[in-house]
C-alpha atoms as a PDB file:
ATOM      1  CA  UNK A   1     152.992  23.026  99.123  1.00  0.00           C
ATOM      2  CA  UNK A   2     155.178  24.720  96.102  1.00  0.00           C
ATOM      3  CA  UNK A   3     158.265  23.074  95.286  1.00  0.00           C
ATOM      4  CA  UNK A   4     160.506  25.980  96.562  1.00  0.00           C
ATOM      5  CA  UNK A   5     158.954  24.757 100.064  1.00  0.00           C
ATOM      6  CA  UNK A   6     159.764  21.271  99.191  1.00  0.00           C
ATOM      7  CA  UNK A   7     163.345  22.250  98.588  1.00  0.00           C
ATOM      8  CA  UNK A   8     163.713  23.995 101.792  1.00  0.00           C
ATOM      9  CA  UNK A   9     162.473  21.215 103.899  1.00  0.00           C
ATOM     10  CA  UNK A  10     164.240  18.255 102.018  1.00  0.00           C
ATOM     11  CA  UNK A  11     167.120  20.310 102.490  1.00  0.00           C
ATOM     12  CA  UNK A  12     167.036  21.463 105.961  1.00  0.00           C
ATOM     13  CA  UNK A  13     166.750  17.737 107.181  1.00  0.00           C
ATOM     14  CA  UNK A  14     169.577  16.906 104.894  1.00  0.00           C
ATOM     15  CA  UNK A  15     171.990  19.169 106.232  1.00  0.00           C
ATOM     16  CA  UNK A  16     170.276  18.800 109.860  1.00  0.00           C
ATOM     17  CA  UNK A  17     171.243  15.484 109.888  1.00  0.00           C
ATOM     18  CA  UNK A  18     174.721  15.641 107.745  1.00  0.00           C
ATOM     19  CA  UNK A  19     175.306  17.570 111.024  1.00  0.00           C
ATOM     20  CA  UNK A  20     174.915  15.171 113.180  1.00  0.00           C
ATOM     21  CA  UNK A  21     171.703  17.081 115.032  1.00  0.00           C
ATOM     22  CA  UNK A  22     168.472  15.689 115.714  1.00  0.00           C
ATOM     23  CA  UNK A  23     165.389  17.380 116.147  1.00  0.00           C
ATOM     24  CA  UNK A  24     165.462  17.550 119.085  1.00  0.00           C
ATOM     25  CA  UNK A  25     168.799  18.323 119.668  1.00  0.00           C
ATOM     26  CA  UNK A  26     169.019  21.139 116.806  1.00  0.00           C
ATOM     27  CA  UNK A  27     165.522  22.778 118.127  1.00  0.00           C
ATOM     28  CA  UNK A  28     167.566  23.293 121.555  1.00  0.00           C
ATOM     29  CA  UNK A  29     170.808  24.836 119.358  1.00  0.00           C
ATOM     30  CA  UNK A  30     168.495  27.061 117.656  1.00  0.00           C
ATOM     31  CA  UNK A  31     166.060  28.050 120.215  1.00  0.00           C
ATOM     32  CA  UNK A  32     162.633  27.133 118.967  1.00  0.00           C
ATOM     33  CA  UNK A  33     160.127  24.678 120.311  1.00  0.00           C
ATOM     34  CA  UNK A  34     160.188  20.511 119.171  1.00  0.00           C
ATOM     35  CA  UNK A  35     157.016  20.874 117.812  1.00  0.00           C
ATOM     36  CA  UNK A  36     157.498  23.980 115.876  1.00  0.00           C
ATOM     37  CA  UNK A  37     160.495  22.612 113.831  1.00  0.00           C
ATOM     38  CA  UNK A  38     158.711  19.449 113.466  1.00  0.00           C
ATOM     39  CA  UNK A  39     155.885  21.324 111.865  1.00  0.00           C
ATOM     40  CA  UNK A  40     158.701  22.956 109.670  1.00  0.00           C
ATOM     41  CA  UNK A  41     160.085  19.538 108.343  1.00  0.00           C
ATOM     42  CA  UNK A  42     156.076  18.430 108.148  1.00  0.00           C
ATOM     43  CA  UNK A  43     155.686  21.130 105.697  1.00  0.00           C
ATOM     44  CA  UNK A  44     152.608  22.182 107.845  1.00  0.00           C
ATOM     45  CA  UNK A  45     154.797  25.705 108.656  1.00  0.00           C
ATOM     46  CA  UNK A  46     157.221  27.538 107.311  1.00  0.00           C
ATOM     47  CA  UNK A  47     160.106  29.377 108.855  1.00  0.00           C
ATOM     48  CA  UNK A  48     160.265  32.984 109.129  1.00  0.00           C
ATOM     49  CA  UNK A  49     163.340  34.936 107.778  1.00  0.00           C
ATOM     50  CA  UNK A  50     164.560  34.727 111.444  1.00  0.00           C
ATOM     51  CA  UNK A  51     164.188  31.367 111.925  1.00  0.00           C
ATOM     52  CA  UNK A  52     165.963  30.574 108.577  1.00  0.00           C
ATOM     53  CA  UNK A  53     168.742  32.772 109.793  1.00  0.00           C
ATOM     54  CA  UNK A  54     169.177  30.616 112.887  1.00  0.00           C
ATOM     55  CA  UNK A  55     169.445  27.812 110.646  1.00  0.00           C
ATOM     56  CA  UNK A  56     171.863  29.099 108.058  1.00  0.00           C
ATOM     57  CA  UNK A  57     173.722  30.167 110.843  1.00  0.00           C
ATOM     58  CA  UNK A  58     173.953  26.835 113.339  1.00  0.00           C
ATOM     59  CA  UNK A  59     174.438  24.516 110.161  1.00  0.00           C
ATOM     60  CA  UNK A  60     177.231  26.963 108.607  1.00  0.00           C
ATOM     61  CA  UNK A  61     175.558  27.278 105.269  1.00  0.00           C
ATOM     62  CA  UNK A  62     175.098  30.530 103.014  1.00  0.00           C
ATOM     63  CA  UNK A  63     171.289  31.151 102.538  1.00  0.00           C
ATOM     64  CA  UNK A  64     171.140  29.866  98.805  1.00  0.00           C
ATOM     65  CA  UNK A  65     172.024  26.443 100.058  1.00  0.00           C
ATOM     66  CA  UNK A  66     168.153  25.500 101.481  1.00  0.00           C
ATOM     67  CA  UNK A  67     167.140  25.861  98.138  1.00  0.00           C
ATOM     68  CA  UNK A  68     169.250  24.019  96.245  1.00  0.00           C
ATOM     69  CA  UNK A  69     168.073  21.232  93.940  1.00  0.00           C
ATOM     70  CA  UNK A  70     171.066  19.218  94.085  1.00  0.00           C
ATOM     71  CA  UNK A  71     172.445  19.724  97.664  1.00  0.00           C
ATOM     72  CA  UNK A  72     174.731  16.724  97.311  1.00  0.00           C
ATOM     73  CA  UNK A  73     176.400  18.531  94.172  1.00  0.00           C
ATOM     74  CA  UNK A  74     177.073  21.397  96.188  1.00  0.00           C
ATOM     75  CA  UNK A  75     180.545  22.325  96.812  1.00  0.00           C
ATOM     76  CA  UNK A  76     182.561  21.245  99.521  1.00  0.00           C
ATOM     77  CA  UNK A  77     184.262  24.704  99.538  1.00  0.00           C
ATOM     78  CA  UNK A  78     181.410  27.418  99.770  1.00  0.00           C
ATOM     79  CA  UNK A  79     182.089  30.971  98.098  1.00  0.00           C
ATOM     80  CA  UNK A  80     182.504  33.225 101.466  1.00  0.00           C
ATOM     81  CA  UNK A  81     183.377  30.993 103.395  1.00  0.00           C
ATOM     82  CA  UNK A  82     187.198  30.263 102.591  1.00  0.00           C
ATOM     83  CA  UNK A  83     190.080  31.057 104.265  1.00  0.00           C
ATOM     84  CA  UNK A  84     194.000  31.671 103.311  1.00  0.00           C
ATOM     85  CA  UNK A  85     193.434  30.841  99.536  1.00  0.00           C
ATOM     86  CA  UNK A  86     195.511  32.447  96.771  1.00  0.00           C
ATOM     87  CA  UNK A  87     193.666  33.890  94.451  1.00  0.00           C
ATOM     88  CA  UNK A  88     194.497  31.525  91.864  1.00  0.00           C
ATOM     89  CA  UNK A  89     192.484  28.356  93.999  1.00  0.00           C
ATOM     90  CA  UNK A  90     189.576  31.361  94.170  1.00  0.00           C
ATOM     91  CA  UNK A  91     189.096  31.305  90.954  1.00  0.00           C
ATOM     92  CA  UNK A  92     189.240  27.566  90.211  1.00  0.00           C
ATOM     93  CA  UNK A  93     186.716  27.138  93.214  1.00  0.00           C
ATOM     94  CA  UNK A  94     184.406  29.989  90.906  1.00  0.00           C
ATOM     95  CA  UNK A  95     185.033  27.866  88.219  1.00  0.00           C
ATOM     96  CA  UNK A  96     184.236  25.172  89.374  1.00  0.00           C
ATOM     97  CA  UNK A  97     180.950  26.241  91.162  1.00  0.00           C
ATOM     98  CA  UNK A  98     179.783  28.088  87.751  1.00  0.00           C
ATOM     99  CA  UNK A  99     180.540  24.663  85.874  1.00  0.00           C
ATOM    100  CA  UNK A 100     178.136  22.649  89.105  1.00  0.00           C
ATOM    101  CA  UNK A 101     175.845  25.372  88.757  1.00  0.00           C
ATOM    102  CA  UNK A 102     175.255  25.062  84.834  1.00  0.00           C
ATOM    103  CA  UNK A 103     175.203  21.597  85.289  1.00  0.00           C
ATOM    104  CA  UNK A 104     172.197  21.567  87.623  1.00  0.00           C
ATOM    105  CA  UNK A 105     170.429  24.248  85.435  1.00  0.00           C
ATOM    106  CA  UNK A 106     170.957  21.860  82.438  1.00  0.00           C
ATOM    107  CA  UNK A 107     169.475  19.405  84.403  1.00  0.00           C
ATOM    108  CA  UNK A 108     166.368  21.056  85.476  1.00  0.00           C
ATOM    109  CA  UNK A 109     165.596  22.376  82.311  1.00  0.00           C
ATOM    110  CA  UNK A 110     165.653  18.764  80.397  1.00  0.00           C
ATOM    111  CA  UNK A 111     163.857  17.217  83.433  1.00  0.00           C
ATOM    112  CA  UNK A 112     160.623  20.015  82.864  1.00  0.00           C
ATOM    113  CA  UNK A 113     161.007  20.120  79.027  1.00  0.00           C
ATOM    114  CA  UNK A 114     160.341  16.088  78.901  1.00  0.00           C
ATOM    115  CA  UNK A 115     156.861  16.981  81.470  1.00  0.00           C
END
């Protein structure tokens, strides 16, 4: 398993569950079989681009977001997803996502440069 597959199923059960779904409960809301999205989370399949589309969809997340390193660092405000902002608070939430994002780079490089 590659760690880009990791990624996508730590952080499909992560925000699965920050949802409140289960399993169960999120196979219904996205129309695929128990088994099948147990296999997904198993890491013994992996979703097609349809299937992830359904997910990003039902759990309100842009695409990038399965495949984050850091989910928890993500931001609570999500570029395309806001709503009545001035631009001013746009471009503090940019900032603010370039400075998370550099951050986690940073990270990731100094965690692999010590291996």
């Amino acid at each position: 398993m590659t760690h880009i597959q990791k990624l996508f199923i730590q952080n499909l059960r992560y925000y699965r569950t920050k949802a409140g779904f289960s399993q169960l409960s999120f196979s219904e809301k996205i129309n695929l079989s128990p088994n099948y999205l147990n296999a997904i989370e198993n890491g013994k399949n992996f979703p097609s681009l349809e299937v992830m589309q359904k997910i990003v969809d039902t759990l309100d997340l842009l695409p990038y977001q399965l495949f984050l390193e850091f989910p928890d660092s993500s931001s609570s405000i999500v570029y395309g997803k806001e709503e009545n902002k001035t631009a001013a608070e746009i471009v503090q939430v940019a900032v603010d996502l370039k400075q998370k994002f550099t951050n986690q780079i940073d990270s990731i490089i100094e965690m692999y440069s010590k291996s």
